[in-house]
Protein backbone atom coordinates (compact mmCIF):
# COMPACT_ATOMS: atom_id res chain seq x y z
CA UNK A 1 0.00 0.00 0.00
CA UNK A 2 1.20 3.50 -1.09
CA UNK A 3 2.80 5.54 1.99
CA UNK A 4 1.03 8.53 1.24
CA UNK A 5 -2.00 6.83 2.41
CA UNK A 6 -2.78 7.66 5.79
CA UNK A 7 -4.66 4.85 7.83
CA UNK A 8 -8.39 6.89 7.27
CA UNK A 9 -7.99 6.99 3.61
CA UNK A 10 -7.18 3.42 3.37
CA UNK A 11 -10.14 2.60 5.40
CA UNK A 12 -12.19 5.18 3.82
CA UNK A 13 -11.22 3.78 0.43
CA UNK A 14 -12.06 0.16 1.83
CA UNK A 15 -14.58 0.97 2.62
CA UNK A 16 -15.90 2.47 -0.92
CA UNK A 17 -15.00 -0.52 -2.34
CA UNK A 18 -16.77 -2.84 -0.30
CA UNK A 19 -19.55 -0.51 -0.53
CA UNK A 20 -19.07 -0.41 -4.53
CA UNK A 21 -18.87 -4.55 -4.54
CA UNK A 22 -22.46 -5.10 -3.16
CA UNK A 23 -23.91 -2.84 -5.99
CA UNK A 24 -21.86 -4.58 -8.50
CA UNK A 25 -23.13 -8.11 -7.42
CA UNK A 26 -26.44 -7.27 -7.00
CA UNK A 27 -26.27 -5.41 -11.21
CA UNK A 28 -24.54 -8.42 -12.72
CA UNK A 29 -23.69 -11.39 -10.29
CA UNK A 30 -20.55 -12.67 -9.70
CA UNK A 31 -19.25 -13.92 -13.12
CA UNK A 32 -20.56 -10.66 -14.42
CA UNK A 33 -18.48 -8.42 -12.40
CA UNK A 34 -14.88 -7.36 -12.86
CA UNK A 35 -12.26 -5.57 -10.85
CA UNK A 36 -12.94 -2.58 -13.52
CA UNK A 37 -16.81 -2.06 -12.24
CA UNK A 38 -15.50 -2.11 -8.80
CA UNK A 39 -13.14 0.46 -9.05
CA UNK A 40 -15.22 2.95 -11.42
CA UNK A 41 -18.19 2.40 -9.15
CA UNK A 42 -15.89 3.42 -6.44
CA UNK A 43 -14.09 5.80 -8.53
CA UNK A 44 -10.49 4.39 -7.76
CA UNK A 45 -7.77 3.12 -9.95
CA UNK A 46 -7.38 -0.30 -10.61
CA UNK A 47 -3.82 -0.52 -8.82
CA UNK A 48 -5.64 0.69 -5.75
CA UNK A 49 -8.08 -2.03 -5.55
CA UNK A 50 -4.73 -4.90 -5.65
CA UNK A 51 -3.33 -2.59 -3.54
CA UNK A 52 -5.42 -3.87 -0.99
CA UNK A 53 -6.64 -7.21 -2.68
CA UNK A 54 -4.83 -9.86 -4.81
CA UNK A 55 -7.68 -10.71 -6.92
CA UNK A 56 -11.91 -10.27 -7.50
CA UNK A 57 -12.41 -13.90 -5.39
CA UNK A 58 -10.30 -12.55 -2.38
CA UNK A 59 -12.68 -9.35 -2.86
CA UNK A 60 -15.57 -11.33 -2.70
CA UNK A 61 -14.52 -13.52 0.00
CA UNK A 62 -13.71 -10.29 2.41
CA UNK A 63 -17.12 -9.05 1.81
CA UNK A 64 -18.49 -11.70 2.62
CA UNK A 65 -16.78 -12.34 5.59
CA UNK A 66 -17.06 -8.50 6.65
CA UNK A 67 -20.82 -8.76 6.42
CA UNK A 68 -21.27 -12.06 8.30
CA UNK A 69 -19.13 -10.40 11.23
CA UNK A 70 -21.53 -7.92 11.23
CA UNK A 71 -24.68 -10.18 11.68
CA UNK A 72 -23.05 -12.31 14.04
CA UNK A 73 -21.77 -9.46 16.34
CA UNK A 74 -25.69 -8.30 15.87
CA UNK A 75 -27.05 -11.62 16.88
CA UNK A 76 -24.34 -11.74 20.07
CA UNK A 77 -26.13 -8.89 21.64
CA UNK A 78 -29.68 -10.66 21.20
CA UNK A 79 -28.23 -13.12 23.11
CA UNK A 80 -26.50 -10.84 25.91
CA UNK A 81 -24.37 -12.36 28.44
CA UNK A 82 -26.71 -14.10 30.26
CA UNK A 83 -27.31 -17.13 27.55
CA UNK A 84 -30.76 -15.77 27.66
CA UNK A 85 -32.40 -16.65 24.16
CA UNK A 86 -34.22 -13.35 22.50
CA UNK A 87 -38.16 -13.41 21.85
CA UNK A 88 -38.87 -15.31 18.96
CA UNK A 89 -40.45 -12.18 17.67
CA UNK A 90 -37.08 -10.36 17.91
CA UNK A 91 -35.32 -13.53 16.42
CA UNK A 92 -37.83 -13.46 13.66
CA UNK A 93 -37.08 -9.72 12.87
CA UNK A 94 -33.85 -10.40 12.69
CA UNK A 95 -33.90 -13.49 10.43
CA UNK A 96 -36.29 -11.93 8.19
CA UNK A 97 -33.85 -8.91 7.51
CA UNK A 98 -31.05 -10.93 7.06
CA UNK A 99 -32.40 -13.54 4.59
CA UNK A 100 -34.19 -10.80 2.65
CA UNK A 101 -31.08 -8.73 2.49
CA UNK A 102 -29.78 -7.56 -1.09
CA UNK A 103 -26.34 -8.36 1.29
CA UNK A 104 -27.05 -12.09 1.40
CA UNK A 105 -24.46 -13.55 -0.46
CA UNK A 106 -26.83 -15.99 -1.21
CA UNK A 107 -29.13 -13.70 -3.27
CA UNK A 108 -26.27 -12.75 -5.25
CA UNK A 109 -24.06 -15.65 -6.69
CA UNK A 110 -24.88 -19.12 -7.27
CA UNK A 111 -23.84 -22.32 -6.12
CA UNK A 112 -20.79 -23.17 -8.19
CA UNK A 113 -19.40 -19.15 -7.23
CA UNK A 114 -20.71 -19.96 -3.23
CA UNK A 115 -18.12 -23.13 -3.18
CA UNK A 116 -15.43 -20.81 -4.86
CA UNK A 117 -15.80 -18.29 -2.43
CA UNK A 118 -16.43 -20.55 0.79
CA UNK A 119 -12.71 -22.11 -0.11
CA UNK A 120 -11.31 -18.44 0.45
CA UNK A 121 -12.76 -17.40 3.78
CA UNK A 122 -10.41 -17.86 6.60
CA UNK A 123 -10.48 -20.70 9.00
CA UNK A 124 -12.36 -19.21 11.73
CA UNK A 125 -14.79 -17.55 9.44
CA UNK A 126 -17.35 -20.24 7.85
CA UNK A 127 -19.78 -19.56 5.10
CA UNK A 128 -23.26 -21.04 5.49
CA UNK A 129 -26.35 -19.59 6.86
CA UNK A 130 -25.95 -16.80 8.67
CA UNK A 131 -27.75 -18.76 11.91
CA UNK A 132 -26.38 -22.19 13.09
CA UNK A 133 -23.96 -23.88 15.56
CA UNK A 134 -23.09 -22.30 18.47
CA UNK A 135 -25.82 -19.46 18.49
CA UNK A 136 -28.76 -22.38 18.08
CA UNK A 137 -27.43 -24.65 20.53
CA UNK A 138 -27.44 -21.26 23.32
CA UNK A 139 -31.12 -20.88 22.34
CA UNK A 140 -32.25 -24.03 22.42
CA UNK A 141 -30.47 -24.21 26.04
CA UNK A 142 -32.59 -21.04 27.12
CA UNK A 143 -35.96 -22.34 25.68
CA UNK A 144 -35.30 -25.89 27.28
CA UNK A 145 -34.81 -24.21 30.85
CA UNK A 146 -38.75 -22.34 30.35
CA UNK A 147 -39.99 -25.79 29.53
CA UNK A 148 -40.73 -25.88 25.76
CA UNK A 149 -39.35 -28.31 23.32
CA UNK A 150 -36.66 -26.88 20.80
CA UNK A 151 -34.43 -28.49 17.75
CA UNK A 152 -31.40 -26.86 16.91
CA UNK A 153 -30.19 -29.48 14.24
CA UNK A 154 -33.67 -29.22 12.47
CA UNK A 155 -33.57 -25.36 12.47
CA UNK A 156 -29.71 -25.75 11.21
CA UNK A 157 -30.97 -27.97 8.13
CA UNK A 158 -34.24 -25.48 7.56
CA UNK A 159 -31.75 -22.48 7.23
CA UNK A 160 -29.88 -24.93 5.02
CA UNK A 161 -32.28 -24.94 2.88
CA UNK A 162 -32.93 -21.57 2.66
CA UNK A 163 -29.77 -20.60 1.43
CA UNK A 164 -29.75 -23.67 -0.94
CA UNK A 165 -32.99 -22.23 -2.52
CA UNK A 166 -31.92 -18.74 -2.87
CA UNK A 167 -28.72 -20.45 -4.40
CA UNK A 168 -30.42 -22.17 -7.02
CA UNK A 169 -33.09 -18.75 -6.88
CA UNK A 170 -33.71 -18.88 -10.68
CA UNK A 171 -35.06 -21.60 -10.86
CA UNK A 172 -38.08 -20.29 -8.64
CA UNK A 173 -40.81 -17.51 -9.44
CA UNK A 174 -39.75 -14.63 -7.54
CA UNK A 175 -42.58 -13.87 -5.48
CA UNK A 176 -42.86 -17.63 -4.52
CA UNK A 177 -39.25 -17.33 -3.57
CA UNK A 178 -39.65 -14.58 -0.84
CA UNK A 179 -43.01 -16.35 0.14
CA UNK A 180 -40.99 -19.98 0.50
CA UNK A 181 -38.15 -17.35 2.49
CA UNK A 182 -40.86 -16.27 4.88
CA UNK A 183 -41.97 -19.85 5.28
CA UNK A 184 -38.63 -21.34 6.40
CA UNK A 185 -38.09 -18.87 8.70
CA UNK A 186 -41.26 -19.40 10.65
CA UNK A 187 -40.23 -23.15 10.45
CA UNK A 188 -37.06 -22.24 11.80
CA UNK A 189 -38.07 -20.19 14.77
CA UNK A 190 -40.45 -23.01 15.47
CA UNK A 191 -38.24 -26.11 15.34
CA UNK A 192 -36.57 -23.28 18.08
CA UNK A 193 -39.35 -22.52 20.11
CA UNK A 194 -41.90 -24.71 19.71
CA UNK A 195 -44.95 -23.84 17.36
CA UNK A 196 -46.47 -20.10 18.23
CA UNK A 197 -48.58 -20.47 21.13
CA UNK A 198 -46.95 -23.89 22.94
CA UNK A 199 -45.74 -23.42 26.38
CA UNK A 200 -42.68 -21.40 25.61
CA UNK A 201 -42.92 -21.02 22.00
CA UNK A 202 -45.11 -18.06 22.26
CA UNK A 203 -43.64 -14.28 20.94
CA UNK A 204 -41.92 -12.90 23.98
């Protein structure tokens, strides 16, 4: 990186980019993008952009990863210190926003690009659906202890399939598509809570 960037540009210019990638995916998918609509959407120079990336996957892949930090970090402070699960109204909003996001990587590649870009994330950072493992095994714990049944592994496998549908998304009418989203998440937050209006599976 150039010296006479301070550390605020870089970030600043980072931050353009990353900001530029999302509209680029979202116009013309992965295979449709290159390096050169990043950095004119951004309005940078090319040698900028492998200034701070060595190609368009490695862009991809920090995206990615940047954006899943974020939703995790958001879904940490549902869960608060305590363990305590959130209301599976909260949960709901929350899985709603994420799964109808125009920043779900799922919405925006397809599955042979989501394999690609999975092999370039780093170690600590998986990329599946943006709710599993640890977080669903820390709700299920809390809506055990107020008596109501939960499945983490089922809701794991129903957010699965979410992302495998939205994957495969043209192959699907669209309005089905967000209809089938809405579905699996209110499968989801059941297989969690029980079914709305169980013991413990009500919206708290």
């Amino acid at each position: 990186m150039p010296a006479i960037f301070s550390t605020g540009d870089r970030d600043a210019m980072r931050r353009r980019m990353i900001e530029a990638g999302w509209a680029c995916l979202l116009e013309r998918g992965y295979r449709g993008t290159r390096v050169e609509d990043i950095t004119r959407q951004a309005g940078i120079a090319q040698g900028t952009f492998y200034g701070f990336f060595s190609s368009k996957a490695e862009f991809v892949a920090e995206m990615v990863a940047e954006n899943r930090r974020e939703l995790l970090s958001r879904l940490g402070g549902m869960l608060g210190e305590s363990g305590e699960a959130p209301g599976r109204d909260e949960l709901g909003r929350w899985m709603r926003e994420v799964w109808h996001s125009d920043r779900s990587i799922f919405r925006c590649i397809g599955m042979r690009d989501y394999r690609r870009i999975r092999e370039l994330l780093p170690d600590d950072l998986v990329l599946g659906p943006e709710l599993e493992g640890g977080a669903l095994e820390r709700i299920a714990r809390s809506v055990r202890a107020r008596g109501a049944s939960s499945d983490p592994r089922l809701a794991a496998a129903l957010q699965r399939v979410c992302a495998i549908m939205l994957l495969e998304r043209e192959e699907i009418d669209p309005d089905v598509l967000e209809r089938a989203v809405d579905a699996l998440v209110e499968d989801t937050l059941d297989a969690l809570y029980g079914p709305a209006g169980e013991k413990g599976g009500e919206a708290r």
